[in-house]
N, C-alpha and C. Protein backbone atom coordinates (compact mmCIF):
# COMPACT_ATOMS: atom_id res chain seq x y z
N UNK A 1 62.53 152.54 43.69
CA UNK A 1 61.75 152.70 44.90
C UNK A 1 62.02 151.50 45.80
N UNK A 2 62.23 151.70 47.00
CA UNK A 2 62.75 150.57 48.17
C UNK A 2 61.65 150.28 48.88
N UNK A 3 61.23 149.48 49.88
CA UNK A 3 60.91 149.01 50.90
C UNK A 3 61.25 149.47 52.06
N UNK A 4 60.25 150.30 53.04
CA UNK A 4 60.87 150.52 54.04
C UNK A 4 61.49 149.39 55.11
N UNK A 5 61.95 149.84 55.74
CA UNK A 5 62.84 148.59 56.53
C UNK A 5 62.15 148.68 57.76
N UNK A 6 62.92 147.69 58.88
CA UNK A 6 62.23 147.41 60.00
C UNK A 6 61.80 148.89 60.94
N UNK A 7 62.57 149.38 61.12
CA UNK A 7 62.51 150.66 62.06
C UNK A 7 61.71 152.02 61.47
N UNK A 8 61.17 151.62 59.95
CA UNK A 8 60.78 152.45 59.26
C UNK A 8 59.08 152.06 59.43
N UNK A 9 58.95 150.80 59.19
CA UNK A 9 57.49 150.07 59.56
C UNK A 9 57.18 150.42 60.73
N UNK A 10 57.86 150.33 61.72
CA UNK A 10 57.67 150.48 63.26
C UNK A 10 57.11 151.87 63.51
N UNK A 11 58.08 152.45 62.84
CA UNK A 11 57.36 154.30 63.21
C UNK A 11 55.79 154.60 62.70
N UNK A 12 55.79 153.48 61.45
CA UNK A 12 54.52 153.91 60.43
C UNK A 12 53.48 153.27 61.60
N UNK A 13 53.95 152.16 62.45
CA UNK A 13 52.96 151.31 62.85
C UNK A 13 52.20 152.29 64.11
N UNK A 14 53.48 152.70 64.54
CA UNK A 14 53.34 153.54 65.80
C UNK A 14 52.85 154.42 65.31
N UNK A 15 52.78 155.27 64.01
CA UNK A 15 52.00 156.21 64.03
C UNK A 15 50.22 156.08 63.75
N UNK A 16 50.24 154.87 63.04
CA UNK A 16 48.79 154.76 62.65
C UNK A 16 48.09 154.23 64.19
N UNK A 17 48.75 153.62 64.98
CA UNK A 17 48.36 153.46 66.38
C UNK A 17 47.83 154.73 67.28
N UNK A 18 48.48 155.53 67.16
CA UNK A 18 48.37 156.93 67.63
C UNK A 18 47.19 157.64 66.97
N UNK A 19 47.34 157.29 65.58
CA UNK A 19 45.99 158.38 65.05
C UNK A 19 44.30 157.37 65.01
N UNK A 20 44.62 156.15 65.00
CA UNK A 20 43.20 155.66 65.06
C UNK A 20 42.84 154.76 66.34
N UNK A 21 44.02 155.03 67.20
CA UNK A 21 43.39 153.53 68.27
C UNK A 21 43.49 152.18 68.35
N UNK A 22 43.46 151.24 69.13
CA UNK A 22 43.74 150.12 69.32
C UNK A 22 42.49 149.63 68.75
N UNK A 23 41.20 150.00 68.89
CA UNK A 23 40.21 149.52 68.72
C UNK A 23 40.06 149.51 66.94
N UNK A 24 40.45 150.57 66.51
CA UNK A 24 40.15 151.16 65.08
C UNK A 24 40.47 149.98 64.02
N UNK A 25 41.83 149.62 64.83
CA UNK A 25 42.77 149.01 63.79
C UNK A 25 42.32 147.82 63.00
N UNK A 26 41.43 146.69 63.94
CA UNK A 26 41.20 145.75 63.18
C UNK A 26 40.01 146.17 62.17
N UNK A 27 39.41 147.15 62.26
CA UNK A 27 38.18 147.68 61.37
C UNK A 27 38.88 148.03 60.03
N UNK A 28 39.86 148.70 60.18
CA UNK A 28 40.46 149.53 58.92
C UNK A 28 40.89 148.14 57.82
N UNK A 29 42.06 147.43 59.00
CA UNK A 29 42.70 146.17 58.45
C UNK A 29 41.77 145.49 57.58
N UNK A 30 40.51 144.98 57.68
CA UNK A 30 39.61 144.22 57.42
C UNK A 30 39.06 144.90 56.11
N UNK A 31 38.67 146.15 56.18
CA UNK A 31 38.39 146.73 55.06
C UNK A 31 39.64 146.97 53.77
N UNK A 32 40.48 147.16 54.81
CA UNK A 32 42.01 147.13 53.53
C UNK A 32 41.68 145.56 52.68
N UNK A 33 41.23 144.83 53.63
CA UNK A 33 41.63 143.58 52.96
C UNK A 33 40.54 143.35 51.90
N UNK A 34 39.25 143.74 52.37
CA UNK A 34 38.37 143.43 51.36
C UNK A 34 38.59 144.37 49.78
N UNK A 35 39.24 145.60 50.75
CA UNK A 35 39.46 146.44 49.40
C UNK A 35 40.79 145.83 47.96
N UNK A 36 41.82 145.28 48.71
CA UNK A 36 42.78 144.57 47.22
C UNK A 36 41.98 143.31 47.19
N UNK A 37 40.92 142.79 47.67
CA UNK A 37 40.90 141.39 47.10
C UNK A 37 39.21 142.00 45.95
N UNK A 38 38.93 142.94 46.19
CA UNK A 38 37.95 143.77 45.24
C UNK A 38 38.59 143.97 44.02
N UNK A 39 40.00 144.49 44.21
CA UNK A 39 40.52 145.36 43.24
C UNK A 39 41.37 144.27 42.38
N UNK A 40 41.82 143.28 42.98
CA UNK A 40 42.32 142.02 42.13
C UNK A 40 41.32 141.36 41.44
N UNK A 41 40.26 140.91 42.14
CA UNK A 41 38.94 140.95 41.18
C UNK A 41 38.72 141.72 40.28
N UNK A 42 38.77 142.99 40.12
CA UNK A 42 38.50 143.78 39.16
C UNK A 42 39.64 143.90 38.11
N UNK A 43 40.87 143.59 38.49
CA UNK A 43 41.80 143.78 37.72
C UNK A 43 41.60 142.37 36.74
N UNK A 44 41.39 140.96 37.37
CA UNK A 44 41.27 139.66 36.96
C UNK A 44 39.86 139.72 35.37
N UNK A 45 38.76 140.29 35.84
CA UNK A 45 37.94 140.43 35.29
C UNK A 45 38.36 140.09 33.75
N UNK A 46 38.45 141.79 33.69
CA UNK A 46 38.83 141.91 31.80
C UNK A 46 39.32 141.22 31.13
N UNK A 47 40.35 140.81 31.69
CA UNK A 47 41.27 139.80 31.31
C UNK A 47 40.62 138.88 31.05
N UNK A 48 39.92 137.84 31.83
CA UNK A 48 39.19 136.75 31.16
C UNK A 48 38.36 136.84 30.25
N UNK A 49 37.68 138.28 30.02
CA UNK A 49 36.50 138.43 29.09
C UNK A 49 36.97 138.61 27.82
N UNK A 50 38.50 139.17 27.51
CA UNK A 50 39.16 139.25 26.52
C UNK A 50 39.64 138.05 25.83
N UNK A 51 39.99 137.08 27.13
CA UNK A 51 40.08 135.74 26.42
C UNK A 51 39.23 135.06 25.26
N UNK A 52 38.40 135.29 26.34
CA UNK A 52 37.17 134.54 25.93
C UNK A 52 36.59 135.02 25.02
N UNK A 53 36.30 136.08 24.74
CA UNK A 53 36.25 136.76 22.71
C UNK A 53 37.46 136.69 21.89
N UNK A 54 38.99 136.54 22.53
CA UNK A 54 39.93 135.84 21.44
C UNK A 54 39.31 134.55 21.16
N UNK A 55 38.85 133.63 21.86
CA UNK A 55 38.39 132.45 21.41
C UNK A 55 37.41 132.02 20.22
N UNK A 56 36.25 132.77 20.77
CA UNK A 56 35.33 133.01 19.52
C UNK A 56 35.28 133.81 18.97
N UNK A 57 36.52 134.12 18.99
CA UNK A 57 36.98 134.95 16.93
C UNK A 57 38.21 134.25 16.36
N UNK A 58 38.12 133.05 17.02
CA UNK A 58 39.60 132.77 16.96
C UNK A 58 39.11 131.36 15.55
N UNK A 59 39.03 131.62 14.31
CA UNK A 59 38.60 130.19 13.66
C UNK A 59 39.49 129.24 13.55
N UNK A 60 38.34 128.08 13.87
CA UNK A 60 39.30 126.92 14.57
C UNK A 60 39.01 126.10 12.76
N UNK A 61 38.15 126.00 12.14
CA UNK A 61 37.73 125.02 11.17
C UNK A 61 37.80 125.34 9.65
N UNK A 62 38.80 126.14 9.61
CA UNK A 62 38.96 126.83 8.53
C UNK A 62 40.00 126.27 7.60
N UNK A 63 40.20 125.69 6.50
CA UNK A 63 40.79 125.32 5.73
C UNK A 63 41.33 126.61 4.45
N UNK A 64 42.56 126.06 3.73
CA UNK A 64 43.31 127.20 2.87
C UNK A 64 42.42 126.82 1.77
N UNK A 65 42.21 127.41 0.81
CA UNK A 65 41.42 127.20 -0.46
C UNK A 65 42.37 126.30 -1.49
């Protein structure tokens, strides 16, 4: 899967211009943004909570018999 290129962005830009307005745009933008920095949060989450019960199951003071 590629990256669209310059002239490919441009059309997308021009088209989302066309369907929501000049005004729209910074509303949507703003919510896009809150929405991946939600979803990186949410992705970040588990991950630390998993750590953090490898830890305390993790025995640190345990000697071989």
């Amino acid at each position: 899967m590629s990256f669209p290129g310059g002239w490919e962005m441009l059309l997308i830009l021009l088209g989302v211009l066309l369907l929501f307005g000049g005004k729209k745009i910074p509303e949507i933008a703003h919510g896009l943004g809150k929405a991946i920095t939600e979803f990186k949060r949410g992705m970040r989450t588990p991950v630390e909570e998993l750590k953090k019960e490898i830890q305390q199951d993790d025995p640190k003071d345990t000697k071989a018999p």
